[in-house]
Protein backbone atom coordinates (compact mmCIF):
# COMPACT_ATOMS: atom_id res chain seq x y z
CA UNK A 1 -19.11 -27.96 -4.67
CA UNK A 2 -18.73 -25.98 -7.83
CA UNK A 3 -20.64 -23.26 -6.61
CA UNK A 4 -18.16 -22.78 -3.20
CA UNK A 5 -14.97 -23.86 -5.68
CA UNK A 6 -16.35 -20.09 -7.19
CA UNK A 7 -16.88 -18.28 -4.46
CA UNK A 8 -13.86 -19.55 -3.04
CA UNK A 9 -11.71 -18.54 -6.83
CA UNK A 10 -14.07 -15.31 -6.21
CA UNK A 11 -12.92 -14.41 -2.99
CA UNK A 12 -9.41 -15.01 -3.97
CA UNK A 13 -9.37 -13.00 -6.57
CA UNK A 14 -10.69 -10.15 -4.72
CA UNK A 15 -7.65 -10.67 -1.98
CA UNK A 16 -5.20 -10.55 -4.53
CA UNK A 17 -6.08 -7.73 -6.35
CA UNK A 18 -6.36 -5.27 -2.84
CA UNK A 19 -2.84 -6.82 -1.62
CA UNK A 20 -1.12 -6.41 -4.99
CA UNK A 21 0.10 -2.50 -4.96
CA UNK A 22 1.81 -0.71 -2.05
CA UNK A 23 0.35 2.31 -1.27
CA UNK A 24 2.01 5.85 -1.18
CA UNK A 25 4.94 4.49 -3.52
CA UNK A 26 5.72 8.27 -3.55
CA UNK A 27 7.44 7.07 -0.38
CA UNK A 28 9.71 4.23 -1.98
CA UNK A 29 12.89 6.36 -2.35
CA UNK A 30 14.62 8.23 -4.63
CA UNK A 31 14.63 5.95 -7.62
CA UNK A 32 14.82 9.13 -10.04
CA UNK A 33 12.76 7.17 -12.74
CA UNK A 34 9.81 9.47 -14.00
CA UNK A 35 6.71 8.84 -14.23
CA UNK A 36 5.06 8.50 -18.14
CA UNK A 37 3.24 11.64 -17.70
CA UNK A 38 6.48 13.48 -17.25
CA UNK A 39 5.66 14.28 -13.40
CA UNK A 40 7.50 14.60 -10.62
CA UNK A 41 8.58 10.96 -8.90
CA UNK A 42 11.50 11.19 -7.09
CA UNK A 43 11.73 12.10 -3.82
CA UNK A 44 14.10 15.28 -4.49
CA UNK A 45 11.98 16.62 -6.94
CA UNK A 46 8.86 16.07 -4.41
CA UNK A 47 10.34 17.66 -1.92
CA UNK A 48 11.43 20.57 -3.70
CA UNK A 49 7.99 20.67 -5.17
CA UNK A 50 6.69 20.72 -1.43
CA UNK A 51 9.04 23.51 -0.07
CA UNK A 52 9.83 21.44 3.42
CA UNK A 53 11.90 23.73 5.77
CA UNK A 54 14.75 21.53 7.22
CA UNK A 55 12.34 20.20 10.26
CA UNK A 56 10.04 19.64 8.17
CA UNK A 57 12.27 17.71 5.82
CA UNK A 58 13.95 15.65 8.74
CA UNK A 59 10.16 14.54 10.35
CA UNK A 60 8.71 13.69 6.84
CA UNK A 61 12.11 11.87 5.95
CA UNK A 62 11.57 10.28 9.37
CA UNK A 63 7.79 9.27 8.89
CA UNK A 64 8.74 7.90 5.74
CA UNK A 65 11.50 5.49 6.75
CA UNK A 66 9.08 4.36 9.44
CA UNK A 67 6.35 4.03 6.80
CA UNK A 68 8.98 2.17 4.46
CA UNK A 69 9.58 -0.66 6.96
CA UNK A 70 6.18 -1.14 8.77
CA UNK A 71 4.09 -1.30 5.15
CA UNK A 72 7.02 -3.72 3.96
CA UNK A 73 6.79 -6.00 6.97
CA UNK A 74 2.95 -6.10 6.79
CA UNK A 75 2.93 -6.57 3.43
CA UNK A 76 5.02 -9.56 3.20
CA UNK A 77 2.96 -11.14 5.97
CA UNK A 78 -0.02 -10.61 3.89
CA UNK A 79 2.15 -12.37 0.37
CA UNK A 80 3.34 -14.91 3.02
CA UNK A 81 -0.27 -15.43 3.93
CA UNK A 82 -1.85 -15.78 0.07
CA UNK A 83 0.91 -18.10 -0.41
CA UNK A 84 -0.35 -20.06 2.53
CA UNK A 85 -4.12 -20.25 1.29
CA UNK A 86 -2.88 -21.35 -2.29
CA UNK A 87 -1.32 -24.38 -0.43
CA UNK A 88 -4.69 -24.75 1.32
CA UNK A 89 -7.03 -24.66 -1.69
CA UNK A 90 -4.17 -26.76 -3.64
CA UNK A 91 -4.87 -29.95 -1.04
CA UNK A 92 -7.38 -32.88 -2.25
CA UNK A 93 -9.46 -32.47 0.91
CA UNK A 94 -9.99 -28.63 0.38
CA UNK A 95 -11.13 -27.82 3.91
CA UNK A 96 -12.99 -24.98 3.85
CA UNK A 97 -12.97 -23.61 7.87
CA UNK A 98 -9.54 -23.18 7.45
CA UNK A 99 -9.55 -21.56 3.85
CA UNK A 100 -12.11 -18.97 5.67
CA UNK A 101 -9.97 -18.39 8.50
CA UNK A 102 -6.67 -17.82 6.12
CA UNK A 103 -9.29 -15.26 3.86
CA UNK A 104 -9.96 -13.61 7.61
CA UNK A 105 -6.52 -13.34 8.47
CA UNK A 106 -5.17 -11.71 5.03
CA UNK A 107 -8.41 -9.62 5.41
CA UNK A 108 -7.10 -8.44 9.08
CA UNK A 109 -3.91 -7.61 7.80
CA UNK A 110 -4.83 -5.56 4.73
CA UNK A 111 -7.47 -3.92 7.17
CA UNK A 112 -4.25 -3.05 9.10
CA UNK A 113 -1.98 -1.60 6.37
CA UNK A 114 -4.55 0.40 5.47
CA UNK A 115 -5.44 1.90 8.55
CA UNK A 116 -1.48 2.58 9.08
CA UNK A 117 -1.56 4.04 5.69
CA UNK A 118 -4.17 6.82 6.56
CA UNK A 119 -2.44 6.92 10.28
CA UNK A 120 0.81 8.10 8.41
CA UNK A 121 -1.21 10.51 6.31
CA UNK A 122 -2.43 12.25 9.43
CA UNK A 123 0.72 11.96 11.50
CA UNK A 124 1.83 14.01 8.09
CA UNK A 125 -0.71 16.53 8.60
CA UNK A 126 0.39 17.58 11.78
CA UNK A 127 3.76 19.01 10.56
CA UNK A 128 3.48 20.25 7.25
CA UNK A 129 0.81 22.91 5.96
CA UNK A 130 -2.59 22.37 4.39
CA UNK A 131 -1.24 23.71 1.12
CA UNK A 132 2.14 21.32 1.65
CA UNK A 133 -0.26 18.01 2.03
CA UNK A 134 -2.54 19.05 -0.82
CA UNK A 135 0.81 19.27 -3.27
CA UNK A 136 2.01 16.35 -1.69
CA UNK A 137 -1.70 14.38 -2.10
CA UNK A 138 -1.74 15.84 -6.18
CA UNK A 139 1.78 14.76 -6.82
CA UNK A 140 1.50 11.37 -4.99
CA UNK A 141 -1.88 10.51 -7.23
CA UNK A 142 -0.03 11.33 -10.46
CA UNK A 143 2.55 8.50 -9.29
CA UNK A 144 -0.43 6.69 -9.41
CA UNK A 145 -1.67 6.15 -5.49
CA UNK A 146 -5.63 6.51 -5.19
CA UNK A 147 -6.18 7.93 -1.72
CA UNK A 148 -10.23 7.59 -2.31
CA UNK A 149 -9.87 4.10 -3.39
CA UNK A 150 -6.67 2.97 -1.79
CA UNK A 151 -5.40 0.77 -4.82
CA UNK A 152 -2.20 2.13 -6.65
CA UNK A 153 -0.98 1.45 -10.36
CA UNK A 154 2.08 2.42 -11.83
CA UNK A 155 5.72 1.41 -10.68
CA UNK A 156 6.25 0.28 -7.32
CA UNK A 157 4.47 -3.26 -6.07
């Protein structure tokens, strides 16, 4: 039992660390709050950086809004979901089948955000340059998104 009660803890742990940061918070808005390395983080100053054309400007402003509301809705299914496994590790008869299918389902989901997150990337790619998306890639890693790894520190959540 102690062994499973870790793997369990283990596997927990895991999940809440990969669900904890939204990615691409270069996307959150305009919040016009820096970054500590003195970069660019607001969404004027990216897209000044970037040089969008007004197309341009009105598809990525359009792909982002989209991107805004999908990763929030999947995201709080995923919270909604951890909450849902505490509640199942938290009862006296821990059962375990359903603990395992909770771990599958937050698993799906993140699985999911992640593929939309690299689907939005490439829907990106197909209006701006290659020069555009590489700014755009440089200045979203300084706010602290890891496209390689797809875990994100800094502000944002």
């Amino acid at each position: 039992m102690t062994r499973k009660l870790f793997l369990l803890l283990g596997a927990f742990a895991i999940t809440a660390m990969l669900s904890t940061g939204t990615a691409m918070a270069a996307w959150g808005g305009d919040d016009g709050h820096g970054d500590a390395s003195g970069g660019a983080t607001s969404m004027g100053e990216m897209m000044g950086a970037l040089g969008l054309d007004d197309a341009q400007w009105a598809k990525f402003n359009s792909l982002r809004r989209e991107y805004r509301k999908q990763s929030i809705t999947l995201q709080a299914k995923i919270d909604i979901a951890e909450v849902e496994l505490e509640q199942l590790a938290d009862s006296s008869a821990m059962d375990m089948k359903a603990i395992a299918a909770k771990i599958n389902d937050i698993a799906k989901l993140q699985a999911e955000l992640r593929a939309f997150r690299y689907q939005t990337l490439a829907d990106m790619r197909g209006f701006i340059s290659a020069e555009q998306f590489d700014t755009f890639r440089w200045m979203a890693m300084k706010m602290g998104f890891d496209f390689s790894d797809d875990k994100k520190g800094g502000h944002g959540h």
